[in-house]
Protein backbone atom coordinates (compact mmCIF):
# COMPACT_ATOMS: atom_id res chain seq x y z
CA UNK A 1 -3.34 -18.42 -5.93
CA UNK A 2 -0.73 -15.68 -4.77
CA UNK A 3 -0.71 -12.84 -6.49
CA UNK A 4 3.29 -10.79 -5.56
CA UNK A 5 3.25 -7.19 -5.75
CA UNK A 6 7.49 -6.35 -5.62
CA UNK A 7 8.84 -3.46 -4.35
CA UNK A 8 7.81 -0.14 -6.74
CA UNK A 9 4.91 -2.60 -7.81
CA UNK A 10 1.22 -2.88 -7.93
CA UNK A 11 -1.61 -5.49 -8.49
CA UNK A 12 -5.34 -5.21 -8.08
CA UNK A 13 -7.91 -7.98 -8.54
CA UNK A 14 -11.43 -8.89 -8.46
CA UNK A 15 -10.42 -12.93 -8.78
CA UNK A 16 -11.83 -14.57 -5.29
CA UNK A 17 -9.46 -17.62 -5.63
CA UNK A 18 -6.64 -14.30 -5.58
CA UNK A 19 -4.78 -13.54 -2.18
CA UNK A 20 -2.36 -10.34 -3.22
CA UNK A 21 0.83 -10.09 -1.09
CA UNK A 22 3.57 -7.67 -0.46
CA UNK A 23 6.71 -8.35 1.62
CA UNK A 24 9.76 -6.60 3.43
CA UNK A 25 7.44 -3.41 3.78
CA UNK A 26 10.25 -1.32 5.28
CA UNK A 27 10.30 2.45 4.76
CA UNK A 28 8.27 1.64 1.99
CA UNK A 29 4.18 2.12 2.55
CA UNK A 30 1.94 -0.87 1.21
CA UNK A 31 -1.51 0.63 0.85
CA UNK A 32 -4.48 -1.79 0.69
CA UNK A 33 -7.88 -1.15 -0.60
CA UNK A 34 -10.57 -3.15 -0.93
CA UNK A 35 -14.12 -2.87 -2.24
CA UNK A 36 -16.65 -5.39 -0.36
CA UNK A 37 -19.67 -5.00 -2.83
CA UNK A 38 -17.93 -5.95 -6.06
CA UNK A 39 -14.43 -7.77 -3.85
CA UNK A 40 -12.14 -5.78 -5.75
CA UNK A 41 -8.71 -5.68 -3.79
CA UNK A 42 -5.69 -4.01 -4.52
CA UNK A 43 -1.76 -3.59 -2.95
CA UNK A 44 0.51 -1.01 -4.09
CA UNK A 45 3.87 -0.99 -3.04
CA UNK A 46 5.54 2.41 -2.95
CA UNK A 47 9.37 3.41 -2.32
CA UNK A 48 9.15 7.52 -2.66
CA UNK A 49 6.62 10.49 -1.26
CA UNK A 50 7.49 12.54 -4.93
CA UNK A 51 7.90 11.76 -7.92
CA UNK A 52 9.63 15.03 -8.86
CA UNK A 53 12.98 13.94 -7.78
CA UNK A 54 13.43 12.20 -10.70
CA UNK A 55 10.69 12.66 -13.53
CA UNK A 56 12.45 10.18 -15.86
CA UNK A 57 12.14 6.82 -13.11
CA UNK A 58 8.65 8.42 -12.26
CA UNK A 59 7.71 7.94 -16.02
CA UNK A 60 9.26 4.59 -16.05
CA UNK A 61 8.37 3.09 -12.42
CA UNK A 62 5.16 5.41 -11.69
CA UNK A 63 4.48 2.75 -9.05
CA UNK A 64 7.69 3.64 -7.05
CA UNK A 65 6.31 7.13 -6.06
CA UNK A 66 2.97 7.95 -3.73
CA UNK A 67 1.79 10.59 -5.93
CA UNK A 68 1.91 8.67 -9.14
CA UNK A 69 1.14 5.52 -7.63
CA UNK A 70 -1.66 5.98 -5.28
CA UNK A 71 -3.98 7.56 -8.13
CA UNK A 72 -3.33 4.86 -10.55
CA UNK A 73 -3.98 2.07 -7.68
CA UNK A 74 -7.52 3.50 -6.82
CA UNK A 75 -8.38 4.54 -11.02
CA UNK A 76 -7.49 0.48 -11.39
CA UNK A 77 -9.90 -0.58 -8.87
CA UNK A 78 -13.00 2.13 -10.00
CA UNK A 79 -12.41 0.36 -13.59
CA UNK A 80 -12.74 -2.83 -12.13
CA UNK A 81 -16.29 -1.47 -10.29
CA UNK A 82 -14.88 -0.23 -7.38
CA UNK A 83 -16.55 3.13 -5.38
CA UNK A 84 -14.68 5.33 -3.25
CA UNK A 85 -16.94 5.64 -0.44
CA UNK A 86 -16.97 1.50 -0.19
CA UNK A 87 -13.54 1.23 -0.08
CA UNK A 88 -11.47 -0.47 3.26
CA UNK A 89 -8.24 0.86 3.15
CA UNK A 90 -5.45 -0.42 5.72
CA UNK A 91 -1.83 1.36 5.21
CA UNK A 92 1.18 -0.68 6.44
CA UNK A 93 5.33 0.17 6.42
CA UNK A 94 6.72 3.59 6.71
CA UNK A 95 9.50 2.25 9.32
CA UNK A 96 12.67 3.83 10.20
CA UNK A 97 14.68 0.30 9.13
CA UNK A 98 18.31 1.61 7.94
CA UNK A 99 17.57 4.77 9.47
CA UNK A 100 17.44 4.53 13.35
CA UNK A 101 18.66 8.00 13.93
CA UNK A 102 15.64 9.55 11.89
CA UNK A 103 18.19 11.50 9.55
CA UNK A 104 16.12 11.01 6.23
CA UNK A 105 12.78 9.55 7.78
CA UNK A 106 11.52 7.94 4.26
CA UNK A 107 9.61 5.95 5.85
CA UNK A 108 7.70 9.04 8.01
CA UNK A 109 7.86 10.82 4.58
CA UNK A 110 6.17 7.99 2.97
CA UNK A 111 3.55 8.29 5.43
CA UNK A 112 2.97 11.62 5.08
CA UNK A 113 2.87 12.00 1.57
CA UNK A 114 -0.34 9.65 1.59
CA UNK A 115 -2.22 11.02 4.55
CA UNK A 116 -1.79 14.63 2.47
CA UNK A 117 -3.03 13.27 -0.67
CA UNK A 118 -5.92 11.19 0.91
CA UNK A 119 -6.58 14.62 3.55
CA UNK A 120 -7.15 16.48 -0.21
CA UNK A 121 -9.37 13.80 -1.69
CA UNK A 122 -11.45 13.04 1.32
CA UNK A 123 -10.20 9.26 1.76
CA UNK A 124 -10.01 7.65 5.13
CA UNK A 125 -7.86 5.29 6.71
CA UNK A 126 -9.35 2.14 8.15
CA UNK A 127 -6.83 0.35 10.17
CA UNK A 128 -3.39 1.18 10.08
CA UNK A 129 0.32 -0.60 11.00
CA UNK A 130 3.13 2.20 9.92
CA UNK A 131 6.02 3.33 12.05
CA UNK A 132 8.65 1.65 13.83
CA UNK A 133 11.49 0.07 12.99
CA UNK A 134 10.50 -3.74 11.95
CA UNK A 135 9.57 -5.07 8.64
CA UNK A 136 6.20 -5.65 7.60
CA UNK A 137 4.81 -8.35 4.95
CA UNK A 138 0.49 -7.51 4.20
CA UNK A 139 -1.51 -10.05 2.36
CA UNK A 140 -5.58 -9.71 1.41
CA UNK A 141 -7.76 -12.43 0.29
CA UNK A 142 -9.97 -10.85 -2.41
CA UNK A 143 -12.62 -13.01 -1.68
CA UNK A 144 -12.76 -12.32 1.97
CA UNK A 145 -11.46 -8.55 1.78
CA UNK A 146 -9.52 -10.30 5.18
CA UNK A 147 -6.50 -8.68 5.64
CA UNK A 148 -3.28 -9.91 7.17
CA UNK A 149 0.03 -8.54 8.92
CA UNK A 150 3.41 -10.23 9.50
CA UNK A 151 6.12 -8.20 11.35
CA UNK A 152 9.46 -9.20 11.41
CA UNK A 153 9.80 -12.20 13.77
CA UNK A 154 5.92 -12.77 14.55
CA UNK A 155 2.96 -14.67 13.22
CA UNK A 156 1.15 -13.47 10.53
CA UNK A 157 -2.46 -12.18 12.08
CA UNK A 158 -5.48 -11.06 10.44
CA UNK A 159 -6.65 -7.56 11.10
């Protein structure tokens, strides 16, 4: 059973017939935990480093932001049993797609925005596949806590 997280979107489960996907990870950061002792798993799918450009769409779409979605993803998979200090967490995306000149760099932005916030909070990064300028697609298999990786014009591998 696929489970789609969409772009501004997020989904955690702790169902081991689950396998939560993202795709198209552009500028945009997927950020994957994962819990191995209770296999709770989790994608969010982010857009924005700050949600104070527009307070209105942050209310709305808190997913769409890092600093109103990354909270809510972990405080989803604690409730579900989840414990910091278990958690995998693979980070995928942040690409310079429409944006090969660098003049915005969302997708560096993106990145940055999350490495602050998990720098404050003490989180580390497991694996990560950010940077660039291809699309990215990231599936896990909650049973498994196996993680996979599909670039733009490759196989998908596991990582």
């Amino acid at each position: 059973m696929k489970a789609i997280v969409g772009v501004a979107d997020m989904k955690v489960s702790n169902n081991p017939e689950e396998s939560i996907i993202t795709y198209s990870l552009g500028s945009c950061i997927g950020l994957v935990i994962y819990d191995p002792v209770v296999k709770v798993g989790g994608i969010l799918h982010y857009m924005l480093p700050e949600s104070s450009i527009d307070k209105g769409k942050a209310a709305q779409r808190p997913y769409m932001f890092a600093d109103s979605g990354i909270p809510r993803l972990f405080k989803t998979a604690y409730k579900m049993g989840a414990v910091k200090q278990r958690l995998n967490i693979y980070v995928a995306g942040g690409a310079e797609i429409l944006d090969q000149k660098g003049f915005f760099n969302i997708g560096k932005r993106n990145y940055m925005a999350l490495k602050k916030m998990f720098f404050k909070n003490n989180v580390m990064i497991n694996k990560e596949n950010v940077g660039g300028n291809t699309n990215r697609t990231v599936r896990i298999e909650i049973s498994t806590g196996n993680i996979y990786v599909k670039t733009s014009g490759s196989k998908e591998v596991r990582i």
